[in-house]
C-alpha atoms as a PDB file:
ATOM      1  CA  UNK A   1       0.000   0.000   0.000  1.00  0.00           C
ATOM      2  CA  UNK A   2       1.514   3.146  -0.860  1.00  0.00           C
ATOM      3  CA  UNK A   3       2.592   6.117   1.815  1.00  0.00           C
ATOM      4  CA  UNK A   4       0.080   9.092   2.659  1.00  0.00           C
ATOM      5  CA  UNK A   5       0.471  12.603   0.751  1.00  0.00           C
ATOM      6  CA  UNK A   6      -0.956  13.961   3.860  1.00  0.00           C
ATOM      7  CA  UNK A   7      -1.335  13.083   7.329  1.00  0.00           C
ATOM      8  CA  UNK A   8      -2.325  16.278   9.640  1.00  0.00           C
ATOM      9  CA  UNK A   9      -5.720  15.117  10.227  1.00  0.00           C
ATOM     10  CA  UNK A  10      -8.072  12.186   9.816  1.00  0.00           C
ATOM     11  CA  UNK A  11     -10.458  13.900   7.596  1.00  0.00           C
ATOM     12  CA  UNK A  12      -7.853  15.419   5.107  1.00  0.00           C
ATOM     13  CA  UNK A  13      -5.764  12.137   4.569  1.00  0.00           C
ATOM     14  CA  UNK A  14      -5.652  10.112   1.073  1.00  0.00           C
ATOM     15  CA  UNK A  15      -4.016   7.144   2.902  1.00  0.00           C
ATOM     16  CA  UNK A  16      -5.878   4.031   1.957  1.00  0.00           C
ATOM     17  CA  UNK A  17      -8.489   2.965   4.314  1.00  0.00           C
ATOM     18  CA  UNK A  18      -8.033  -0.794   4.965  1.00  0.00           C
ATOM     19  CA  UNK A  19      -8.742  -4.071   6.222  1.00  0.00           C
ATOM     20  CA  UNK A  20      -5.175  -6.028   8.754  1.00  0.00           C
ATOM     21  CA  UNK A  21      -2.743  -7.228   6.578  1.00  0.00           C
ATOM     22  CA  UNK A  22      -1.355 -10.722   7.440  1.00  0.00           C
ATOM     23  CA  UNK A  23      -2.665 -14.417   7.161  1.00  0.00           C
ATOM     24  CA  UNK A  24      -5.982 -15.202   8.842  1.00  0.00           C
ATOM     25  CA  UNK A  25      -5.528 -18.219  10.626  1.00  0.00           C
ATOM     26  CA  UNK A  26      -9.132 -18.363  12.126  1.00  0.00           C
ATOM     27  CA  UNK A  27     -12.002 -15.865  12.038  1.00  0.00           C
ATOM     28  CA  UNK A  28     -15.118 -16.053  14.382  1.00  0.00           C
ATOM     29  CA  UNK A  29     -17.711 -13.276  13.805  1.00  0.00           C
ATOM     30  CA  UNK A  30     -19.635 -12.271  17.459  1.00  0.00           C
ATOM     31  CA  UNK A  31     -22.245  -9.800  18.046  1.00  0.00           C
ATOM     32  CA  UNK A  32     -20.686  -6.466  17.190  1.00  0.00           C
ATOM     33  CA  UNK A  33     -17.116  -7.904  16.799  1.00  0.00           C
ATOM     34  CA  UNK A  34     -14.658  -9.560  14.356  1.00  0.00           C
ATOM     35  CA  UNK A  35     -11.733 -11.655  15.525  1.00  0.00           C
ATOM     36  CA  UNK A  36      -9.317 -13.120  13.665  1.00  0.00           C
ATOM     37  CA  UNK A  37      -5.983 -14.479  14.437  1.00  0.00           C
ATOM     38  CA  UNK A  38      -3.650 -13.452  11.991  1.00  0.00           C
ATOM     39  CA  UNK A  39       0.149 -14.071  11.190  1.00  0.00           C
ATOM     40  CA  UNK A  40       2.308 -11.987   9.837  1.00  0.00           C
ATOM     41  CA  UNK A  41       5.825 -13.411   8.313  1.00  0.00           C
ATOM     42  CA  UNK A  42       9.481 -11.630   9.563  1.00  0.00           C
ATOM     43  CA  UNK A  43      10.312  -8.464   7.531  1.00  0.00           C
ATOM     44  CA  UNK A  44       6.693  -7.620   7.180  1.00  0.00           C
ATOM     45  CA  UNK A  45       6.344  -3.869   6.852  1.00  0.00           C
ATOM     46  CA  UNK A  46       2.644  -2.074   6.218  1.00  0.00           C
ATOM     47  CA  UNK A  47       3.327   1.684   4.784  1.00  0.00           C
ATOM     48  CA  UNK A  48       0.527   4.412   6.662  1.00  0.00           C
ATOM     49  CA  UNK A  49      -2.891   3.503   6.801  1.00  0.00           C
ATOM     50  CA  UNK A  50      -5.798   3.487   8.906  1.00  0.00           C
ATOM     51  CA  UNK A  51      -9.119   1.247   9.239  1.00  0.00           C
ATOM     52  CA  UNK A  52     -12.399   2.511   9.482  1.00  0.00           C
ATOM     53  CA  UNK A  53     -13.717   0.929  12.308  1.00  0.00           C
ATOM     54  CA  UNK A  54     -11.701   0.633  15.586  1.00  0.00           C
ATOM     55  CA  UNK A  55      -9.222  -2.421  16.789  1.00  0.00           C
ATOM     56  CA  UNK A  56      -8.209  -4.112  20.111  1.00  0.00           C
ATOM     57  CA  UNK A  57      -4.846  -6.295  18.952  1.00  0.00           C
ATOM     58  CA  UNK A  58      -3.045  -8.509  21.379  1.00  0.00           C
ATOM     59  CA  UNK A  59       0.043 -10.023  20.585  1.00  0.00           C
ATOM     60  CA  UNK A  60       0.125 -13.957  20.714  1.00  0.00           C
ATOM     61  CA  UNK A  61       3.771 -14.270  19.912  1.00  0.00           C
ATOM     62  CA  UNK A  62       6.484 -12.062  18.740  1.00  0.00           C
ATOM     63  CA  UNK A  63       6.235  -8.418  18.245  1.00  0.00           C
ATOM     64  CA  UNK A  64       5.747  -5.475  15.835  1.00  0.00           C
ATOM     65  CA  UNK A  65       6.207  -1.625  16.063  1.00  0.00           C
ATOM     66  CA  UNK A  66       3.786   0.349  15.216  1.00  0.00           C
ATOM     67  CA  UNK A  67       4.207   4.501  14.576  1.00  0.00           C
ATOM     68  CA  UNK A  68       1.775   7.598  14.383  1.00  0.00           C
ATOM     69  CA  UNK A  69       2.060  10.785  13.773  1.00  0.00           C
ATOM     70  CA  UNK A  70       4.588  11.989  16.699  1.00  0.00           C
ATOM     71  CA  UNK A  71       5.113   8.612  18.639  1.00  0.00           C
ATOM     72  CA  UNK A  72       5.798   4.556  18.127  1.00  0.00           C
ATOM     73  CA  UNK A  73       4.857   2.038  20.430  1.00  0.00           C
ATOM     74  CA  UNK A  74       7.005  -1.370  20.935  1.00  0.00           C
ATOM     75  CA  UNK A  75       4.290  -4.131  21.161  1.00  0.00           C
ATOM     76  CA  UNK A  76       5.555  -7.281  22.214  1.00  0.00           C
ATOM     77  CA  UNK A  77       4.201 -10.558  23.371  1.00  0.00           C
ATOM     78  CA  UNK A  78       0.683 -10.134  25.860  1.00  0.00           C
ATOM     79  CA  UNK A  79       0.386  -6.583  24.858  1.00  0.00           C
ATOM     80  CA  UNK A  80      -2.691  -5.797  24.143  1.00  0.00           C
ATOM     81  CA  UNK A  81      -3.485  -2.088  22.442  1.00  0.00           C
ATOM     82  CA  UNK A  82      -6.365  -0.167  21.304  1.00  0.00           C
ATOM     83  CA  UNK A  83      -6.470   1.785  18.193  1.00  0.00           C
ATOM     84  CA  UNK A  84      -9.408   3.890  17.151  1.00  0.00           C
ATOM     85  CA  UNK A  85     -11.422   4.054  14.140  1.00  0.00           C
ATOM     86  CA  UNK A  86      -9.323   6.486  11.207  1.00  0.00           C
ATOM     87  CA  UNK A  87      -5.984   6.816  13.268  1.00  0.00           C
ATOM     88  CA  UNK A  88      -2.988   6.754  10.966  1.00  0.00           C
ATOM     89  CA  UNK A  89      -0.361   4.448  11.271  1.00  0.00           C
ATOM     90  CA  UNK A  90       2.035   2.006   9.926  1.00  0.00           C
ATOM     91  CA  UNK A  91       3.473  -0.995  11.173  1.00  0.00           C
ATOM     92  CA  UNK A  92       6.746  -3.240  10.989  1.00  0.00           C
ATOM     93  CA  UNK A  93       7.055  -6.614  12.005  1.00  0.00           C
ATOM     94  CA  UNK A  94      10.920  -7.532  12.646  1.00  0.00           C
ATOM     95  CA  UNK A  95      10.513 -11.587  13.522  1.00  0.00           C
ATOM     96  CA  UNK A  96       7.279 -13.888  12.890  1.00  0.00           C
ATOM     97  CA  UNK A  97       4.015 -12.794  14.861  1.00  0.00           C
ATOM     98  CA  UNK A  98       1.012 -13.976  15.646  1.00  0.00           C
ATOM     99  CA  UNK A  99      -1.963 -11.726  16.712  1.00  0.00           C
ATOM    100  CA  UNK A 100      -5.192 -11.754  17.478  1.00  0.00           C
ATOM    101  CA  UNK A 101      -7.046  -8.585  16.268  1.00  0.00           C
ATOM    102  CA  UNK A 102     -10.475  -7.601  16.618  1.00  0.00           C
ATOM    103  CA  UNK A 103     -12.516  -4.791  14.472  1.00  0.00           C
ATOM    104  CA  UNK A 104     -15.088  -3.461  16.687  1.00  0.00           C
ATOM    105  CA  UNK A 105     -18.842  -1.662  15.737  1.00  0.00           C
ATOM    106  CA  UNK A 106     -19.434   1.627  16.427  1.00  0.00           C
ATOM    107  CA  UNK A 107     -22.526   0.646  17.966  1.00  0.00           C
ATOM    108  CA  UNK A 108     -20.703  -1.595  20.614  1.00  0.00           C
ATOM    109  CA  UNK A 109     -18.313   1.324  21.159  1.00  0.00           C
ATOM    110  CA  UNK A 110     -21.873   3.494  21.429  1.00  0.00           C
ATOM    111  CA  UNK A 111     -22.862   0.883  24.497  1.00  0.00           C
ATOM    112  CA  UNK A 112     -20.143   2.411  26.212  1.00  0.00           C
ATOM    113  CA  UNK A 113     -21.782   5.924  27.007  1.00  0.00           C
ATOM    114  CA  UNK A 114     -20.481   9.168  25.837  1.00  0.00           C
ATOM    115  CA  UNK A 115     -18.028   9.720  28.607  1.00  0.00           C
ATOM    116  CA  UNK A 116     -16.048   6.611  27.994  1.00  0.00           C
ATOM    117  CA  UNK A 117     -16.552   7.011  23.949  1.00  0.00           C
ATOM    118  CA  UNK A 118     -14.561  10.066  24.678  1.00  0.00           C
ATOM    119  CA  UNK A 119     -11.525   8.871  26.481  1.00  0.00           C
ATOM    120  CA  UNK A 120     -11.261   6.258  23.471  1.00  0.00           C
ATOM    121  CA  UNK A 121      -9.863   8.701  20.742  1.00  0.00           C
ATOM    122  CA  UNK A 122      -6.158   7.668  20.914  1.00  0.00           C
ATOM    123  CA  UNK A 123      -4.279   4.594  20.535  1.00  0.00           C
ATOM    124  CA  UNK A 124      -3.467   3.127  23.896  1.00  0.00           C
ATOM    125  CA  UNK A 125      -1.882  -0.056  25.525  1.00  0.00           C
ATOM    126  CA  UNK A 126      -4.643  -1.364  27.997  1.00  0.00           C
ATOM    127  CA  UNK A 127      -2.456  -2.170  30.803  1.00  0.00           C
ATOM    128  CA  UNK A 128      -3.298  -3.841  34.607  1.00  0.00           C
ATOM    129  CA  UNK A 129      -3.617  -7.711  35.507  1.00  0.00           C
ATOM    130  CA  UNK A 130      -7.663  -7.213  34.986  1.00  0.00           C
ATOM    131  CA  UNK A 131      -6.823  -6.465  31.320  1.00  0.00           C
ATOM    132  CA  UNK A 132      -4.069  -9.227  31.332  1.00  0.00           C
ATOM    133  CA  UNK A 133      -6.589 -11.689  32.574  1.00  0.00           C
ATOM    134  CA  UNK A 134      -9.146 -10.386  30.298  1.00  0.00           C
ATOM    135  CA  UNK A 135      -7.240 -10.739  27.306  1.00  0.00           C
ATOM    136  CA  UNK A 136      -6.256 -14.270  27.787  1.00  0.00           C
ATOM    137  CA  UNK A 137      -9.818 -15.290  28.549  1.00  0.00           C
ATOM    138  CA  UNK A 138     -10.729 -13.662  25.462  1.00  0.00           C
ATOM    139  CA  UNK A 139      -8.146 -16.188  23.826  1.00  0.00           C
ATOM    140  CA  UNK A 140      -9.432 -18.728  25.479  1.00  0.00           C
ATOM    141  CA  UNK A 141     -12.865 -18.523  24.433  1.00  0.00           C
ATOM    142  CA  UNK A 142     -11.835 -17.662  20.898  1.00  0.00           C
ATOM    143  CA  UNK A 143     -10.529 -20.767  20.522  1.00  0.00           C
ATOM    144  CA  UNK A 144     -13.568 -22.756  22.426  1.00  0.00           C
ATOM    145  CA  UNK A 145     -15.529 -24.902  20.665  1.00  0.00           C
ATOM    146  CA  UNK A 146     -18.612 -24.991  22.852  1.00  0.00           C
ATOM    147  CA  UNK A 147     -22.108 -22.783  21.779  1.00  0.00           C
ATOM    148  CA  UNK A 148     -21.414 -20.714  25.114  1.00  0.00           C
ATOM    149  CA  UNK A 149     -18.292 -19.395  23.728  1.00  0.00           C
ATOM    150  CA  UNK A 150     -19.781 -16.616  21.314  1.00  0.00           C
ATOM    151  CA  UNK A 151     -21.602 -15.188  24.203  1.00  0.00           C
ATOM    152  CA  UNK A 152     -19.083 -15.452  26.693  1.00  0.00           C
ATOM    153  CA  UNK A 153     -16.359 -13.647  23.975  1.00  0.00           C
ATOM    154  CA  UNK A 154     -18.989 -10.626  23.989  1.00  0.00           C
ATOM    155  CA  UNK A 155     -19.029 -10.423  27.572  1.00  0.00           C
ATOM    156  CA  UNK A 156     -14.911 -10.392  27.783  1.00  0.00           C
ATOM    157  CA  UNK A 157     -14.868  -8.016  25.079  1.00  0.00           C
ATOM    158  CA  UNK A 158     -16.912  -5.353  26.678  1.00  0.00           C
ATOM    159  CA  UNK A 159     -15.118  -5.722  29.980  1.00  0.00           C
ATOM    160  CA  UNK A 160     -11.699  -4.960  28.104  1.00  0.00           C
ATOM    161  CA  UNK A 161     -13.287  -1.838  25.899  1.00  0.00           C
ATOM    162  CA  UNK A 162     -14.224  -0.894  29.804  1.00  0.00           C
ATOM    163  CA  UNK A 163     -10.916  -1.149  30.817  1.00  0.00           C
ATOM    164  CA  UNK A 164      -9.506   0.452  27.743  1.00  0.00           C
ATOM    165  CA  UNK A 165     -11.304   4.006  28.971  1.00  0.00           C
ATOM    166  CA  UNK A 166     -10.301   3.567  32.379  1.00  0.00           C
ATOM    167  CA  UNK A 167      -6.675   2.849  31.611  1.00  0.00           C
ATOM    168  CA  UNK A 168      -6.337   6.755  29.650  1.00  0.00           C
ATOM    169  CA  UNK A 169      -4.678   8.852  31.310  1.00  0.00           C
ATOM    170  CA  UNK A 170      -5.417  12.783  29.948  1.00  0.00           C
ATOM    171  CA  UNK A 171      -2.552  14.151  32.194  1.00  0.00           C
ATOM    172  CA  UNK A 172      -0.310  11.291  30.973  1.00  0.00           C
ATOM    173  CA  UNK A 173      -0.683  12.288  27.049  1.00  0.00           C
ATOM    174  CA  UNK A 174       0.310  15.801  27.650  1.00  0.00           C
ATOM    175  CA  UNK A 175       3.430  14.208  29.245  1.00  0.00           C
ATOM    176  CA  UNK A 176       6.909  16.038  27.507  1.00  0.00           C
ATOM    177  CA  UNK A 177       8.737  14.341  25.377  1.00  0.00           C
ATOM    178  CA  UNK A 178      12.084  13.684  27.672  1.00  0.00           C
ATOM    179  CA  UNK A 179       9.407  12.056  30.277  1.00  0.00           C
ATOM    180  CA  UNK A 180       7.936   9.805  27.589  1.00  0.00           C
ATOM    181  CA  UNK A 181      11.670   9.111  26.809  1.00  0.00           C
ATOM    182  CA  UNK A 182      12.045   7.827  30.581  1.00  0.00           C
ATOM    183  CA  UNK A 183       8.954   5.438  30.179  1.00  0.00           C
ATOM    184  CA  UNK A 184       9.815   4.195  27.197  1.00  0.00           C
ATOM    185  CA  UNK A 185      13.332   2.920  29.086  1.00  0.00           C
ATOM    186  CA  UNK A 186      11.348   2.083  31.869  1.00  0.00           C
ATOM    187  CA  UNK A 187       9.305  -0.509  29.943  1.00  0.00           C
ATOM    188  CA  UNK A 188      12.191  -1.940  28.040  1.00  0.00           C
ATOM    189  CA  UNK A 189      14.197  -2.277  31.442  1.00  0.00           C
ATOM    190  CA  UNK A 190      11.626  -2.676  34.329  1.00  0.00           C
ATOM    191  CA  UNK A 191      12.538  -6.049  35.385  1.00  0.00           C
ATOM    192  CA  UNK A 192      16.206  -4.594  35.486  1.00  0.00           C
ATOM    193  CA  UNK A 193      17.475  -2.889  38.636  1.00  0.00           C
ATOM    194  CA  UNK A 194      17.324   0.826  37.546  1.00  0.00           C
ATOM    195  CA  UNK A 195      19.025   3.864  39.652  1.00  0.00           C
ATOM    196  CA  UNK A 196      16.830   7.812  39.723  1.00  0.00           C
ATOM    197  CA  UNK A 197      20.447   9.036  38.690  1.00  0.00           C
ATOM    198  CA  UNK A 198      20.419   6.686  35.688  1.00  0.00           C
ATOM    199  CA  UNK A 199      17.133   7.451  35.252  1.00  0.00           C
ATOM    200  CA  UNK A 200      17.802  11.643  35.334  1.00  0.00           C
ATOM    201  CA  UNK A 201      20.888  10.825  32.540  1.00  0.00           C
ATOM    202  CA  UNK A 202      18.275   9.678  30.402  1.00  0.00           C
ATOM    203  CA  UNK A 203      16.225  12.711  30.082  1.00  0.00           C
ATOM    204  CA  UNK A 204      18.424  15.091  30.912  1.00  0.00           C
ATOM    205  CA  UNK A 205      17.020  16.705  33.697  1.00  0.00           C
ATOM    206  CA  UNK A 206      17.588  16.959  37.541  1.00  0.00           C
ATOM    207  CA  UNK A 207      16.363  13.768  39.187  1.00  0.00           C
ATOM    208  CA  UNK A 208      14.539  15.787  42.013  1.00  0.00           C
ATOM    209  CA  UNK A 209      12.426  17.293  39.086  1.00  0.00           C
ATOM    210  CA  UNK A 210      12.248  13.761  37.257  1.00  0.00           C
ATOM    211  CA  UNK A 211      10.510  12.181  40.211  1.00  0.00           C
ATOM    212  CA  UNK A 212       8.268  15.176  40.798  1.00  0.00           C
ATOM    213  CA  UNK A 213       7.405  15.587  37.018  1.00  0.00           C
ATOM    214  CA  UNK A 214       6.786  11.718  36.508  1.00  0.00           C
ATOM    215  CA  UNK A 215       4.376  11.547  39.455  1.00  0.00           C
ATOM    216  CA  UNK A 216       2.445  14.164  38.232  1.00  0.00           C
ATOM    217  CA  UNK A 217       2.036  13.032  34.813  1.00  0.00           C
ATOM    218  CA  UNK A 218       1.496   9.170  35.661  1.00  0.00           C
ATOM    219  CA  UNK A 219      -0.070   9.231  39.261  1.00  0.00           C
ATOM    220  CA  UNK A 220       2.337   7.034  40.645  1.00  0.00           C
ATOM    221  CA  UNK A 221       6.170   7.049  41.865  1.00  0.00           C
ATOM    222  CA  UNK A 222       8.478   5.854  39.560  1.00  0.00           C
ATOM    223  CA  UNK A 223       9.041   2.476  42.183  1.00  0.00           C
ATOM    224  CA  UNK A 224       5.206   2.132  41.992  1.00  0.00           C
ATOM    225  CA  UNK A 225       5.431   1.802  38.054  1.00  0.00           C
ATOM    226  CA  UNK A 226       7.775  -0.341  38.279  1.00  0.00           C
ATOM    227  CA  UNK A 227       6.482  -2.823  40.687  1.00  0.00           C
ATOM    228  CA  UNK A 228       3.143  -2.385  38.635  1.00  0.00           C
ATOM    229  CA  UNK A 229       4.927  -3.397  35.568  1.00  0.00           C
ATOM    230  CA  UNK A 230       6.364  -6.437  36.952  1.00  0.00           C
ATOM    231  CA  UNK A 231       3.154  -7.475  38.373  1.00  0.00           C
ATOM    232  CA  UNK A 232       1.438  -7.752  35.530  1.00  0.00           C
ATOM    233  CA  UNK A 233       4.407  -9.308  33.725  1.00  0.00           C
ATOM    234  CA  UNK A 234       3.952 -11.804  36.453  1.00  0.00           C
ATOM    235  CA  UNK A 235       0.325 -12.111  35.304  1.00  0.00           C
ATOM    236  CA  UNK A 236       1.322 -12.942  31.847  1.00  0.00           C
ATOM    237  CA  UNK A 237       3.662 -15.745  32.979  1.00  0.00           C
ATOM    238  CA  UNK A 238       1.002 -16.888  35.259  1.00  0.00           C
ATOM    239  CA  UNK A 239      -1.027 -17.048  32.673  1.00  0.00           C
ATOM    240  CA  UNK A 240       0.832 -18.472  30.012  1.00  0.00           C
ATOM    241  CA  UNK A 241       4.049 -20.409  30.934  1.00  0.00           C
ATOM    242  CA  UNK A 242       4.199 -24.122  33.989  1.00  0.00           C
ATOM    243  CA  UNK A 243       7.112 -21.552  35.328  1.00  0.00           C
ATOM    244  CA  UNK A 244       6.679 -21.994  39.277  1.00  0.00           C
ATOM    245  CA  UNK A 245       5.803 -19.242  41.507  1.00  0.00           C
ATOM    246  CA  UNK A 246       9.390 -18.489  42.901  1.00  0.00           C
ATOM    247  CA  UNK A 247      10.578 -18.271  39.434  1.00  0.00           C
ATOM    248  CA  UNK A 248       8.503 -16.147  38.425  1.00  0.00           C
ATOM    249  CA  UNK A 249       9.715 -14.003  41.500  1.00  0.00           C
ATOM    250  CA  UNK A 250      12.846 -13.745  40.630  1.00  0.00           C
ATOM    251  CA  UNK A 251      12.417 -13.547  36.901  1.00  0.00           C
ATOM    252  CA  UNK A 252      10.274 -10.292  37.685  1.00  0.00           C
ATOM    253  CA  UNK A 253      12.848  -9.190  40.136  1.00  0.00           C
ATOM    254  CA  UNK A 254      10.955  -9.861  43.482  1.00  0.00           C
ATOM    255  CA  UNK A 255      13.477 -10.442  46.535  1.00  0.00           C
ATOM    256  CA  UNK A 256      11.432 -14.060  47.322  1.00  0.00           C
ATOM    257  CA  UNK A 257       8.118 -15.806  46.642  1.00  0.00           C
ATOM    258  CA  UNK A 258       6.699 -14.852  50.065  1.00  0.00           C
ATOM    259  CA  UNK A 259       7.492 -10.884  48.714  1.00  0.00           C
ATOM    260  CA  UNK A 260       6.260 -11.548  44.952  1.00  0.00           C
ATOM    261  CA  UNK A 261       2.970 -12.997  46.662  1.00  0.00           C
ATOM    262  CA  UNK A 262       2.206 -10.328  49.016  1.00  0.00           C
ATOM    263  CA  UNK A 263       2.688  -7.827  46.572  1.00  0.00           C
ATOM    264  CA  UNK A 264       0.649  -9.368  43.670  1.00  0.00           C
ATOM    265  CA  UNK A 265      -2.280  -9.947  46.099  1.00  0.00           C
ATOM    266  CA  UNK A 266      -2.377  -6.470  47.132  1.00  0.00           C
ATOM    267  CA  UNK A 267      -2.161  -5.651  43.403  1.00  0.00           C
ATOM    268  CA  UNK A 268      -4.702  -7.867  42.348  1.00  0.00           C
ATOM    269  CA  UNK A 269      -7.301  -8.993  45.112  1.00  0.00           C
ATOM    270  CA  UNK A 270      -6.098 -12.386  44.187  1.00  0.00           C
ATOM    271  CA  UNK A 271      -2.816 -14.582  45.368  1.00  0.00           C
ATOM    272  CA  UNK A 272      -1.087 -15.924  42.001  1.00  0.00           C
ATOM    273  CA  UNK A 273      -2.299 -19.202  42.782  1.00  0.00           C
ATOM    274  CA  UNK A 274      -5.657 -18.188  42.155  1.00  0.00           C
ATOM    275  CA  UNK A 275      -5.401 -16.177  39.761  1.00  0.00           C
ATOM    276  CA  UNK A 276      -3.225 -18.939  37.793  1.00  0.00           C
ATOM    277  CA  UNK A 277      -6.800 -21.211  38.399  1.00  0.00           C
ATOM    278  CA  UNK A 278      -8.854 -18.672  36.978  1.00  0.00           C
ATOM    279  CA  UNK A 279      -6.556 -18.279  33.897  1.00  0.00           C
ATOM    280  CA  UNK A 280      -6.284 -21.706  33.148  1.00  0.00           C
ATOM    281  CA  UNK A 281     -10.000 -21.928  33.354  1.00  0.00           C
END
């Protein structure tokens, strides 16, 4: 598909308006949803576009970047991103990945209410264990054979369009651009031991105003993203690897199990056991 001869607004564009690229593995069609697991093959690269209905995508395996106007996102294995209906973008797939996407109805996104219709007008990861847990039961049920699972993908995919519009952040958007810089190392290193002075290097700034700045913009201390992060890495290894609890606590760089534990309950309402029982589910 060719490249854009504009891109400063949705309504102005000439960039093709089109359907995911990639091989469809499976399709299932639900009320007011598409989903399709798709592959795409290493070396892939989709030129701008946009869609003209809005997409959740998680990533099954692999990983792809995928740019706007003024930012890119790295989307790796378990993420799981929302993109709305006519944003421009283009996307590059460095190794072999597997997806599953789903086009959404404006009249599912209209079941929302106004208020969280509103929120929804930017591509954003939908972060949190809920979402993780979400997400995989939405895989789950995709691939379910039974006459329940139709209904029961609906359900899951209005919970995670819920948690899509409480996951934006309005204060975080308007973030500057050496903060952004300072999540974006965050997420590649979080299960790395990182130092505020480190951190400061990075954007360039005094790490006094760092910490101040990034709580302002994120609503959290940069120690509470980063345990946040890791918990719901945890979730996605709960979820979706026989890796035993204590290794999972020190792969996310918990001090022991009895730590990890304590901290993902408080997290989550749920101790990784459970939640582990619920996933598998």
């Amino acid at each position: 598909m060719g490249p854009c001869r504009s891109a400063s607004s949705k309504k102005t564009d000439v960039c093709p308006i089109t359907d995911t690229a990639g091989t469809t593995i499976r399709r299932r069609d639900v009320t007011g949803f598409t989903v399709k697991e798709s592959l795409y093959a290493p070396d892939t690269a989709l030129g701008r576009h946009r869609h003209s209905n809005a997409y959740l995508s998680f990533v099954l395996s692999g990983g792809y970047t995928e740019k706007y106007a003024n930012r890119e996102s790295e989307c790796t294995e378990g993420t799981l991103r929302f993109l709305p209906e006519g944003e421009l973008h283009e996307n590059a797939f460095a190794t072999a990945t597997a997806c599953l996407l789903v086009e959404i109805e404006p009249a599912m996104l209209r079941r929302l209410g106004d208020d969280q219709i509103g929120v929804l007008s930017a591509p954003r990861e939908v972060v949190g264990p809920v979402s993780n847990w979400l997400a995989n039961r939405m895989v789950h049920e995709f691939r379910s054979e039974d006459d329940v699972a139709p209904l029961a993908m609906e359900g899951v995919l209005l919970e995670i369009l819920v948690e899509s519009a409480r996951t934006i952040d309005d204060t975080a958007a308007s973030a500057p651009g050496w903060l952004r810089k300072v999540r974006e190392f965050l997420e590649a290193r979080y299960l790395q031991a990182t130092g505020l002075a480190e951190l400061a290097a990075v954007a360039e700034v005094h790490p006094v105003h760092l910490s101040r700045e990034f709580r302002r913009h994120y609503q959290m201390t940069i120690g509470e993203y980063i345990r946040k992060r890791r918990i719901e890495h945890a979730s996605h290894l709960l979820s979706n690897s026989r890796l035993s609890l204590s290794e999972i606590a020190k792969t996310c760089g918990f001090s022991d199990q009895s730590h990890f534990c304590a901290l993902f309950k408080k997290h989550t309402g749920l101790t990784p056991a459970k939640f582990r029982d619920l996933s598998a589910r």
